[in-house]
Each structure stands twice: as structure tokens, then as C-alpha cells.
PDB file of N, CA and C in Angstrom:
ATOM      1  N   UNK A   1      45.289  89.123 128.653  1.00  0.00           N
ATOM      2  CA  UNK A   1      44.086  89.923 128.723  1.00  0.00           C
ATOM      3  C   UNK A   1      43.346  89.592 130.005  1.00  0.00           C
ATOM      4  N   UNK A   2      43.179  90.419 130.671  1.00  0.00           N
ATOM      5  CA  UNK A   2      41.501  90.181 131.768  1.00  0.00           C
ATOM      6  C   UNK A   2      40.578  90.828 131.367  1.00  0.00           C
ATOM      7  N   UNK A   3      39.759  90.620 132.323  1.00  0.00           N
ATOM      8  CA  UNK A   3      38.486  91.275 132.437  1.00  0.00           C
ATOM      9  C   UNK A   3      37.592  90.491 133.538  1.00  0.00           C
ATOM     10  N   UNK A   4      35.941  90.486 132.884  1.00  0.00           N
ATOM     11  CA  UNK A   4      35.434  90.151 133.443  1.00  0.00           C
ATOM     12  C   UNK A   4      34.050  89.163 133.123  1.00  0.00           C
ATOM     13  N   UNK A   5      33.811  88.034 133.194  1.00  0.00           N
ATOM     14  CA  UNK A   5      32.693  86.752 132.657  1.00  0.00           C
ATOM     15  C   UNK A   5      31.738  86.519 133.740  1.00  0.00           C
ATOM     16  N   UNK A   6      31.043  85.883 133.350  1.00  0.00           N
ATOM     17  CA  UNK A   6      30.165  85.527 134.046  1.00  0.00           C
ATOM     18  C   UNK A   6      29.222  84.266 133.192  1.00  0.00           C
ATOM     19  N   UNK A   7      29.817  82.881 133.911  1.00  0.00           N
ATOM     20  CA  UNK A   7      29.088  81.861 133.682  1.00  0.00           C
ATOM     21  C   UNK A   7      27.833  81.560 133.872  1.00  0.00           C
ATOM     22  N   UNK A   8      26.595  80.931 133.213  1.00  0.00           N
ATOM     23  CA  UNK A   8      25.600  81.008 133.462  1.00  0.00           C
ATOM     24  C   UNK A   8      24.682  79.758 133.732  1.00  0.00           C
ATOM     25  N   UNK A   9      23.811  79.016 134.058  1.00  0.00           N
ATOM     26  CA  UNK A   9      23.247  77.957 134.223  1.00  0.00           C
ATOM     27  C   UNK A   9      21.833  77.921 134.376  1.00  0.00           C
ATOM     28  N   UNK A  10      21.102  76.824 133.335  1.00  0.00           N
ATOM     29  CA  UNK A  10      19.338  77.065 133.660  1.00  0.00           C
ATOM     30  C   UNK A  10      19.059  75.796 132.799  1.00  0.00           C
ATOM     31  N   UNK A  11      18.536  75.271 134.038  1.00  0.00           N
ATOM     32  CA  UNK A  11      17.573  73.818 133.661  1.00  0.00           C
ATOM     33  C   UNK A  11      16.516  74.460 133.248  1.00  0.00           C
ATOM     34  N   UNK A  12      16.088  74.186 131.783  1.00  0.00           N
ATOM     35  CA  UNK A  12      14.917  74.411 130.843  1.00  0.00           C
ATOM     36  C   UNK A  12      13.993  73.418 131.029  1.00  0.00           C
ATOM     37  N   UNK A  13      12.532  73.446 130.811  1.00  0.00           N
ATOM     38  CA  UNK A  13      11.231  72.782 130.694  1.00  0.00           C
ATOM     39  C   UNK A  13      11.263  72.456 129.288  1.00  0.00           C
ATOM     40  N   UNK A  14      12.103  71.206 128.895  1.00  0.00           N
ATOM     41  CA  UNK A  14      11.673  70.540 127.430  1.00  0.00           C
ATOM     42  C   UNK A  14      10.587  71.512 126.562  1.00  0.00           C
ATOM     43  N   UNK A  15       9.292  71.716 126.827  1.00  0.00           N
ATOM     44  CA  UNK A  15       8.416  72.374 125.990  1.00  0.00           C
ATOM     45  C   UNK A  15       8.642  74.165 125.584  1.00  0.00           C
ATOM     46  N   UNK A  16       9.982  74.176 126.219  1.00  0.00           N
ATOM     47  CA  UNK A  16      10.289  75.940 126.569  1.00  0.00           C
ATOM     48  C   UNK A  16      11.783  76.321 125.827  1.00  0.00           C
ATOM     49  N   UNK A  17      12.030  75.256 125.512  1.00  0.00           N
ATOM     50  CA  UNK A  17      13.640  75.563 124.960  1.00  0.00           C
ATOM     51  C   UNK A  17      14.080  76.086 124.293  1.00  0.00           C
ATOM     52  N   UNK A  18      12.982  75.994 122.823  1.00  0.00           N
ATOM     53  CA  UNK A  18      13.367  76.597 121.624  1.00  0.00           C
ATOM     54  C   UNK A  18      12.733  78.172 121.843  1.00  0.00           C
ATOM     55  N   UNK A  19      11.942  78.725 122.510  1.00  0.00           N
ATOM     56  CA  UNK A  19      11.724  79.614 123.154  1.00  0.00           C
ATOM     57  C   UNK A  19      13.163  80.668 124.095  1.00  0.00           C
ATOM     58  N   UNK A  20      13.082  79.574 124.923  1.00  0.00           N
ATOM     59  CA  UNK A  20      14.838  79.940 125.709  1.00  0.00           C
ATOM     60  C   UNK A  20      15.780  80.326 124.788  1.00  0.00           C
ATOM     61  N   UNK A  21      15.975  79.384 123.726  1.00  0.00           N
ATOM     62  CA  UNK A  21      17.378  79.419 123.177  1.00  0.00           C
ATOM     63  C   UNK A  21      16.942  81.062 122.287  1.00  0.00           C
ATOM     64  N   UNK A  22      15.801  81.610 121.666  1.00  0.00           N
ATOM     65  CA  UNK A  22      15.405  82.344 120.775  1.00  0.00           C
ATOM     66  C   UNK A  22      15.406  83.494 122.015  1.00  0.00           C
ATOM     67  N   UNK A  23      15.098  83.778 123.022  1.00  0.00           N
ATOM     68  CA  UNK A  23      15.245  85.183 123.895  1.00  0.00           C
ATOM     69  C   UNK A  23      16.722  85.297 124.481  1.00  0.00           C
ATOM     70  N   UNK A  24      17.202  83.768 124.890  1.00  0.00           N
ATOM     71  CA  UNK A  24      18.537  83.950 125.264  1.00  0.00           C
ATOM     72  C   UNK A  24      19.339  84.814 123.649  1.00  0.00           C
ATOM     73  N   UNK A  25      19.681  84.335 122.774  1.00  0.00           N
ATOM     74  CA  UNK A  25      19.961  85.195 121.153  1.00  0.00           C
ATOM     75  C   UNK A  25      19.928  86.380 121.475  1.00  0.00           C
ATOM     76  N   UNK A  26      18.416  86.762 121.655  1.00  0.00           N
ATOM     77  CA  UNK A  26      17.931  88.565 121.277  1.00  0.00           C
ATOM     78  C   UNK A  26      18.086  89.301 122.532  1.00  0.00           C
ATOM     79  N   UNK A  27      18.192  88.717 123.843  1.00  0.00           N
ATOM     80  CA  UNK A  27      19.124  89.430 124.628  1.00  0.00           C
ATOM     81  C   UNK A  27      20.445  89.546 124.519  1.00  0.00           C
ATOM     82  N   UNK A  28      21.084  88.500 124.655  1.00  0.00           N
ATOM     83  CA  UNK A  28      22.636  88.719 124.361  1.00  0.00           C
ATOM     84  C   UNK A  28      23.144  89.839 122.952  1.00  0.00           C
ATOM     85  N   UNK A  29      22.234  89.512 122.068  1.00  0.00           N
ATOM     86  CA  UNK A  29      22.825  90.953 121.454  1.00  0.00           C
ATOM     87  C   UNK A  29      22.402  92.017 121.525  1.00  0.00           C
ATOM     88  N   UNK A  30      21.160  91.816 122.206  1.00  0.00           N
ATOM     89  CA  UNK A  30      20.921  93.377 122.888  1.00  0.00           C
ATOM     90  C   UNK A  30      21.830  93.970 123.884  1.00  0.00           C
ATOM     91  N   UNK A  31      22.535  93.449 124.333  1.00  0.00           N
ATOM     92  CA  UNK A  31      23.294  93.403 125.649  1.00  0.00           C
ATOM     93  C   UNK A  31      24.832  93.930 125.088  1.00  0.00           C
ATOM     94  N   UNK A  32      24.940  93.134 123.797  1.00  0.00           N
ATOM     95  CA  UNK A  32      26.060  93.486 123.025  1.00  0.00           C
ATOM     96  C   UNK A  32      25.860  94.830 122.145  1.00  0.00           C
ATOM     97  N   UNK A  33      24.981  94.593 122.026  1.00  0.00           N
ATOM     98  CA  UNK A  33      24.419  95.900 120.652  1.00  0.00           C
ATOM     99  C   UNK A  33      24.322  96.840 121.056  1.00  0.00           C
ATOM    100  N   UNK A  34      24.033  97.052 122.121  1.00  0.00           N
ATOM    101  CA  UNK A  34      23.124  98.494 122.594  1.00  0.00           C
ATOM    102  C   UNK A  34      24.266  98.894 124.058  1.00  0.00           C
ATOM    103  N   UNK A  35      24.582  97.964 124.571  1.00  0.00           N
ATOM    104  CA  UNK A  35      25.298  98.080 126.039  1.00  0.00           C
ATOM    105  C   UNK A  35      26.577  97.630 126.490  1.00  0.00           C
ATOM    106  N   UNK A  36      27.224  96.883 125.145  1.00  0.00           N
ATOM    107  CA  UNK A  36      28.640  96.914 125.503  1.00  0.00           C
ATOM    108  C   UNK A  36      29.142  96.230 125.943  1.00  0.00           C
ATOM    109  N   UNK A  37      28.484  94.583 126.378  1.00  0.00           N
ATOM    110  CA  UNK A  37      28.899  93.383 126.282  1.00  0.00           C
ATOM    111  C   UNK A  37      29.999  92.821 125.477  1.00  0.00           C
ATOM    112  N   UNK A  38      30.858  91.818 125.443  1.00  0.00           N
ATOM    113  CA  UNK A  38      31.789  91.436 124.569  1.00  0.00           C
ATOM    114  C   UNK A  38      30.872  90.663 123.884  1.00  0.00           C
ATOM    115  N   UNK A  39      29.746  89.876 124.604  1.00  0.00           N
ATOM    116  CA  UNK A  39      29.444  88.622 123.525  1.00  0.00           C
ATOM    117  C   UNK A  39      29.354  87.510 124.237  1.00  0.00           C
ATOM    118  N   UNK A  40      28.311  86.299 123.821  1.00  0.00           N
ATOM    119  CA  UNK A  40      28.053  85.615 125.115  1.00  0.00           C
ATOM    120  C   UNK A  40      28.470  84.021 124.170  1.00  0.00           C
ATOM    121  N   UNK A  41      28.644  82.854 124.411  1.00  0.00           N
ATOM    122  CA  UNK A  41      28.341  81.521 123.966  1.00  0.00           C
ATOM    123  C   UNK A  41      27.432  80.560 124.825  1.00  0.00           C
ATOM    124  N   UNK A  42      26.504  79.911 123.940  1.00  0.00           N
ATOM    125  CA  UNK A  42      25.519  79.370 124.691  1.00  0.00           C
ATOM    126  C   UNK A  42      25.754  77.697 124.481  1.00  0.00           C
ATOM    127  N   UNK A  43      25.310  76.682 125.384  1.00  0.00           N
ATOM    128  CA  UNK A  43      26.436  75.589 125.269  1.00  0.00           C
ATOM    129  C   UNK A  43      25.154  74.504 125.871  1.00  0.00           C
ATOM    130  N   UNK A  44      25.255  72.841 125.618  1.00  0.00           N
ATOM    131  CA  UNK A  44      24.366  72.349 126.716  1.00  0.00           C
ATOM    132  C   UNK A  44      25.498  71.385 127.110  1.00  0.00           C
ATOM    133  N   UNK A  45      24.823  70.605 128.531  1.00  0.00           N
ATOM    134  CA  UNK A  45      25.317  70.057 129.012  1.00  0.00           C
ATOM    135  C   UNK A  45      25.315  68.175 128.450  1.00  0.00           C
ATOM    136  N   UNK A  46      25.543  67.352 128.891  1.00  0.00           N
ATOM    137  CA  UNK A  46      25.254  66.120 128.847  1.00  0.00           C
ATOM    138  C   UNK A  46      24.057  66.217 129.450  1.00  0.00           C
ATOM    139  N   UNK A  47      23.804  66.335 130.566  1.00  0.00           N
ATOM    140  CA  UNK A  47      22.616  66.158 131.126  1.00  0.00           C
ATOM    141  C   UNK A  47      21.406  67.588 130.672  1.00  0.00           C
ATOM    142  N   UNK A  48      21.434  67.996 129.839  1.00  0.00           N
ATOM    143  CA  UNK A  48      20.722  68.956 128.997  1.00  0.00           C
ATOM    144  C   UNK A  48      20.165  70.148 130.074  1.00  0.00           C
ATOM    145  N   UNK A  49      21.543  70.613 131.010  1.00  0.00           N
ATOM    146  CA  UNK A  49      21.294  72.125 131.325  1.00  0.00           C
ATOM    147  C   UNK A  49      22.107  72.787 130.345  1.00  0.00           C
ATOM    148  N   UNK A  50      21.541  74.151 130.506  1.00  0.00           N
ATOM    149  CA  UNK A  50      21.999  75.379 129.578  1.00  0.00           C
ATOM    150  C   UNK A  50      22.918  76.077 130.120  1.00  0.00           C
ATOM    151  N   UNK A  51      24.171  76.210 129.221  1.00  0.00           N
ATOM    152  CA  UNK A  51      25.508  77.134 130.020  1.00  0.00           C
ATOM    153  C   UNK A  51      25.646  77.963 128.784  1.00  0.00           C
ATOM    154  N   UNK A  52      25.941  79.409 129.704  1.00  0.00           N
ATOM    155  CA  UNK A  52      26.521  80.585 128.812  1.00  0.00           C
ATOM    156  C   UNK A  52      27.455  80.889 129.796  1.00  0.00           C
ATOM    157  N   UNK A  53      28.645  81.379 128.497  1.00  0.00           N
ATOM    158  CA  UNK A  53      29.673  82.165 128.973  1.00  0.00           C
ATOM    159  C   UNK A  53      29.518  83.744 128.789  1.00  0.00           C
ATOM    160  N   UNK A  54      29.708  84.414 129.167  1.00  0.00           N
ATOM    161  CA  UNK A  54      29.240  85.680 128.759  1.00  0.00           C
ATOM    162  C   UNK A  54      30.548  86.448 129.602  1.00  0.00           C
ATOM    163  N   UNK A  55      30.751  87.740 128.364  1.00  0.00           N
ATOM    164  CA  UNK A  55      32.185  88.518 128.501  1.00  0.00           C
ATOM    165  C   UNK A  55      31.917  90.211 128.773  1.00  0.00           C
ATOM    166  N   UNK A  56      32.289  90.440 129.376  1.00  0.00           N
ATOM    167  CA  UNK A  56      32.262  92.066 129.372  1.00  0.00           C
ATOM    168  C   UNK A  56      33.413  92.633 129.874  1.00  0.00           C
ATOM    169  N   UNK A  57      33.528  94.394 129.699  1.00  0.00           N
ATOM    170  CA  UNK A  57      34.781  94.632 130.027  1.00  0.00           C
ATOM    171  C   UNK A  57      35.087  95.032 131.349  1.00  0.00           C
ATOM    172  N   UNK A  58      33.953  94.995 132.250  1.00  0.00           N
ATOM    173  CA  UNK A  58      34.299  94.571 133.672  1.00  0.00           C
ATOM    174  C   UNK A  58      32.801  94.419 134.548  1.00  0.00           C
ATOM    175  N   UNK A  59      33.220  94.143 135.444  1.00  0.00           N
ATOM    176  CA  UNK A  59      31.794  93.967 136.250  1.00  0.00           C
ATOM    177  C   UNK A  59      30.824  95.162 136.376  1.00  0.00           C
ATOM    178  N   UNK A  60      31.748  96.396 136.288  1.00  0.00           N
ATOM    179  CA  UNK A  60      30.746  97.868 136.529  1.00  0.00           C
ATOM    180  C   UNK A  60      29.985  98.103 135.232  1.00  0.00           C
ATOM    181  N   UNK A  61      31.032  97.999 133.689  1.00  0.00           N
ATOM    182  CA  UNK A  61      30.108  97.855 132.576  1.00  0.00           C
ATOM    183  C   UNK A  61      28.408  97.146 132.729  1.00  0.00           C
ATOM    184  N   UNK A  62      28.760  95.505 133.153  1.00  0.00           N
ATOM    185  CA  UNK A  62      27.443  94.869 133.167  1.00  0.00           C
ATOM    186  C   UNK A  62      26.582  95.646 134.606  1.00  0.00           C
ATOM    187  N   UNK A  63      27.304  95.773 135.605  1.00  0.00           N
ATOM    188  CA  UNK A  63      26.075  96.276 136.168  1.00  0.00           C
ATOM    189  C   UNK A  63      25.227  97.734 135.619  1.00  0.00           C
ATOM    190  N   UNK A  64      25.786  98.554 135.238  1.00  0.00           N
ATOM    191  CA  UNK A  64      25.166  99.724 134.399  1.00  0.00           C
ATOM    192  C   UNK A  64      24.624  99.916 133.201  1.00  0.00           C
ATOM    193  N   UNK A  65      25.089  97.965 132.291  1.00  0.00           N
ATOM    194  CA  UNK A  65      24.328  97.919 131.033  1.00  0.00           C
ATOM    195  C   UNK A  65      22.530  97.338 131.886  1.00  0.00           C
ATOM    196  N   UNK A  66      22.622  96.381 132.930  1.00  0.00           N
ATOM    197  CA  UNK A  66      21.672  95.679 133.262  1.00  0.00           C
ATOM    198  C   UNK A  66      20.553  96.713 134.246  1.00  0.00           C
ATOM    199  N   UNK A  67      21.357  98.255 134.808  1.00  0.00           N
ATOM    200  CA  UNK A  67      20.866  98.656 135.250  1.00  0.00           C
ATOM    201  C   UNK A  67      19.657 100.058 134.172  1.00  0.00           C
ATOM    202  N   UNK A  68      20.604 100.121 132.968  1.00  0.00           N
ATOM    203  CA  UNK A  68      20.440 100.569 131.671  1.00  0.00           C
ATOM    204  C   UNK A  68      18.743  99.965 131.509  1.00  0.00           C
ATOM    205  N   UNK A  69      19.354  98.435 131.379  1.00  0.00           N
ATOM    206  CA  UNK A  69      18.155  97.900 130.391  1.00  0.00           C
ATOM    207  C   UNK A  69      16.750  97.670 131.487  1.00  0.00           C
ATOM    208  N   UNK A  70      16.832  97.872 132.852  1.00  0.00           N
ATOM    209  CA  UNK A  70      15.608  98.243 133.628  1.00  0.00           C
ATOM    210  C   UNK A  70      15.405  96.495 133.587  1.00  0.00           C
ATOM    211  N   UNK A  71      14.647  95.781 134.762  1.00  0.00           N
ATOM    212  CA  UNK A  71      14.110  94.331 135.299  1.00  0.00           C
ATOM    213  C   UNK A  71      13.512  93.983 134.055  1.00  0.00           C
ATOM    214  N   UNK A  72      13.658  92.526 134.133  1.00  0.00           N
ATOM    215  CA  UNK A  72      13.315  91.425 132.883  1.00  0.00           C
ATOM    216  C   UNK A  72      11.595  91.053 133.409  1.00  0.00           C
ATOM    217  N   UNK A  73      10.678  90.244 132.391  1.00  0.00           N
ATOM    218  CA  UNK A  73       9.711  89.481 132.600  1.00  0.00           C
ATOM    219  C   UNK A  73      10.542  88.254 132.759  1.00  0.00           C
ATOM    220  N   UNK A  74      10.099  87.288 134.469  1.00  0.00           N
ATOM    221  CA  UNK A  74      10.348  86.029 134.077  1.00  0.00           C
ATOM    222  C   UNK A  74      10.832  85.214 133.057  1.00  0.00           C
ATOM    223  N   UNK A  75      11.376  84.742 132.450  1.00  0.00           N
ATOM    224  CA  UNK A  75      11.214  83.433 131.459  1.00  0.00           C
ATOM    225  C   UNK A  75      10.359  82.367 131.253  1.00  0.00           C
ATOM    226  N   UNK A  76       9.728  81.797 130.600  1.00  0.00           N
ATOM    227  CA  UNK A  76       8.418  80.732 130.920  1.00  0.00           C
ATOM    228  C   UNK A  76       9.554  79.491 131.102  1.00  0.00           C
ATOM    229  N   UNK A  77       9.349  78.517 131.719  1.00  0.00           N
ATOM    230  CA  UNK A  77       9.794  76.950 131.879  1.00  0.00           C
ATOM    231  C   UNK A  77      11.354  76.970 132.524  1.00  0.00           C
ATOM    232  N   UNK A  78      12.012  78.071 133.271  1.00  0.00           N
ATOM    233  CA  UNK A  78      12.912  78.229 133.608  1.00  0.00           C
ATOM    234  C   UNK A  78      12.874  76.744 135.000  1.00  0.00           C
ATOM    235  N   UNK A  79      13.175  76.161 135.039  1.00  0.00           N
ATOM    236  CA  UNK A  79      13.022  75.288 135.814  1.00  0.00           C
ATOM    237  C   UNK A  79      13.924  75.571 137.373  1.00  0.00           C
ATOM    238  N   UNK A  80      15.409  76.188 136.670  1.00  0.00           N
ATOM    239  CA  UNK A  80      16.494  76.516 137.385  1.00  0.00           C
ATOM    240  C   UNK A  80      17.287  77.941 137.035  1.00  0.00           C
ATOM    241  N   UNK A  81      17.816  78.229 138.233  1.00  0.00           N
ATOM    242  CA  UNK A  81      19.058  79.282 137.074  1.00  0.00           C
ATOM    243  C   UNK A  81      19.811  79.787 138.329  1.00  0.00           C
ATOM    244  N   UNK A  82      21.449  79.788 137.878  1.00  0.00           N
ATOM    245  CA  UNK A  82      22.409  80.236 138.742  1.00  0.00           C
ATOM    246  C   UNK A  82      23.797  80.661 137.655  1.00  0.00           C
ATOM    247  N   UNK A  83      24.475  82.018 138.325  1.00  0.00           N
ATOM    248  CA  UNK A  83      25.471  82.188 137.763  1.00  0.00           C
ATOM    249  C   UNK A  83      26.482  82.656 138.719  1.00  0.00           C
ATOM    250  N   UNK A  84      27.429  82.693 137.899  1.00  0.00           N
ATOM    251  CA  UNK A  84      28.890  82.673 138.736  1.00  0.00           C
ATOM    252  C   UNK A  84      29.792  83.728 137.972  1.00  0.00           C
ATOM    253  N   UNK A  85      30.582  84.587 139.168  1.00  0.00           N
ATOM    254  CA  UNK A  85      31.116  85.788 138.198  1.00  0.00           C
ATOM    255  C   UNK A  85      32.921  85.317 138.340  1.00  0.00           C
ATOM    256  N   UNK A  86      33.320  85.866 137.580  1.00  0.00           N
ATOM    257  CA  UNK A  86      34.286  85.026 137.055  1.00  0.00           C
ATOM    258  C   UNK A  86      35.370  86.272 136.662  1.00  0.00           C
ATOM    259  N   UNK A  87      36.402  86.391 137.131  1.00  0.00           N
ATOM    260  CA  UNK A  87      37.454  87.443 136.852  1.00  0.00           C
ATOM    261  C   UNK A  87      38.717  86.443 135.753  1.00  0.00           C
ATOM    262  N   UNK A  88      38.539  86.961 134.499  1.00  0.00           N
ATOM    263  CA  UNK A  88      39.674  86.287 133.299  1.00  0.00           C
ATOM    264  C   UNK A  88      40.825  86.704 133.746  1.00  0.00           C
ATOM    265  N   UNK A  89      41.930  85.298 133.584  1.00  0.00           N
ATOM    266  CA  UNK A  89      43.057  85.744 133.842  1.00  0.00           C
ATOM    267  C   UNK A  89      43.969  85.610 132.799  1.00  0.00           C
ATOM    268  N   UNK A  90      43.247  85.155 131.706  1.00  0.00           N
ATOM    269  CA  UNK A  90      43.917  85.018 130.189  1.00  0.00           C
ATOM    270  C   UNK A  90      42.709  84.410 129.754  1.00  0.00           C
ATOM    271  N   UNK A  91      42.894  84.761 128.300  1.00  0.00           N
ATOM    272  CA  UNK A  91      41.520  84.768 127.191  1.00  0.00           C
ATOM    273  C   UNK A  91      42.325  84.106 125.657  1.00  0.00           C
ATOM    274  N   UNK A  92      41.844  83.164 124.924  1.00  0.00           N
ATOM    275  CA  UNK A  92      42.434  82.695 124.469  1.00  0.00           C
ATOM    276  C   UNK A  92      41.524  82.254 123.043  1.00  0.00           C
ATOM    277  N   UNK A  93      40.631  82.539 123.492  1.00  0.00           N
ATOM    278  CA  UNK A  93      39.550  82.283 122.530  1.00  0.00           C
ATOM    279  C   UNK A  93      39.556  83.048 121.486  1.00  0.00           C
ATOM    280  N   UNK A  94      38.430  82.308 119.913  1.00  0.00           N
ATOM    281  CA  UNK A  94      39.019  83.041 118.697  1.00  0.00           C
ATOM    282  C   UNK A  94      37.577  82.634 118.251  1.00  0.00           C
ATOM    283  N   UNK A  95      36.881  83.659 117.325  1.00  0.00           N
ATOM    284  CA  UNK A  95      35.812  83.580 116.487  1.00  0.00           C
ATOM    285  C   UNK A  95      35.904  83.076 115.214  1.00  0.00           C
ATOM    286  N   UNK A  96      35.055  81.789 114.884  1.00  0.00           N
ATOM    287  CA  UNK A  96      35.466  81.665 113.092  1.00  0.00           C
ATOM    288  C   UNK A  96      35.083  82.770 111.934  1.00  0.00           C
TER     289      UNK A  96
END
């Protein structure tokens, strides 16, 4: 299988997280729900940054779901954030 991912990264403000983790949720399935995302996993690090994997069925999908859903408000306590786009060259993964 290919396609297309896009890894994600964001040093959170301790007082902002459970916040983060609750909009990161209700976007990703908005993203899935409404626009056709595969579906994202949200992950921390040892050193407590935030990684998502996030799947779609190619890069033009996400740019026309993101262009769909019109510019975000900031995030509060985002400290950091960088992502990386990522072309699958096999998918292997399985939902319980």
C-alpha cells in the first residue's frame, strides 16, 4: 500500500495539555469525519513532546480537506510545532 502521512511534533506548555490532547481528538476526526483523512495516532515522547502520525490518501486530499476547513485559531501553550510529510511505502498497521 502507499499513500501519503504526515508526522507531526509540538512541545506543549504543561498547563495546556489536557486542552491539546482534547482539540488535537476533535480535529482529527473532524478531518476524518467530514474530509477524508485515514485517521491520525497521537503518541508522547520520553522527553514529553507530542507526535502524531496522521494518514491520508494523498497529499492533494489533505491539501483540499485543510483548504475545505478554512485557517485555524492558534492553539494556547503551543510552545513548538513542526511536521514532516512523508510518502508510505508499505503500511502495516492494524486497529484493535
Amino acid at each position: 500500500m502507499t499513500g501519503f502521512a504526515v508526522l507531526y511534533r509540538w512541545a506543549v506548555e504543561p498547563d495546556h495539555e489536557a486542552y491539546f490532547i482534547e482539540r488535537w481528538r476533535a480535529g482529527t476526526a473532524l478531518l476524518r469525519d467530514r474530509y477524508g483523512a485515514l485517521g491520525s495516532c497521537l503518541a508522547r515522547t520520553d522527553e514529553g513532546e507530542f507526535i502524531a502520525f496522521a494518514r491520508w490518501p494523498s497529499e492533494e486530499a489533505r491539501a483540499a480537506a485543510f483548504a475545505a476547513r478554512g485557517p485555524l485559531e492558534p492553539w494556547p501553550g503551543i510552545a513548538s510545532f513542526s511536521e514532516t510529510k512523508l510518502s508510505v511505502i508499505a503500511d502495516l498497521l492494524t486497529s484493535p
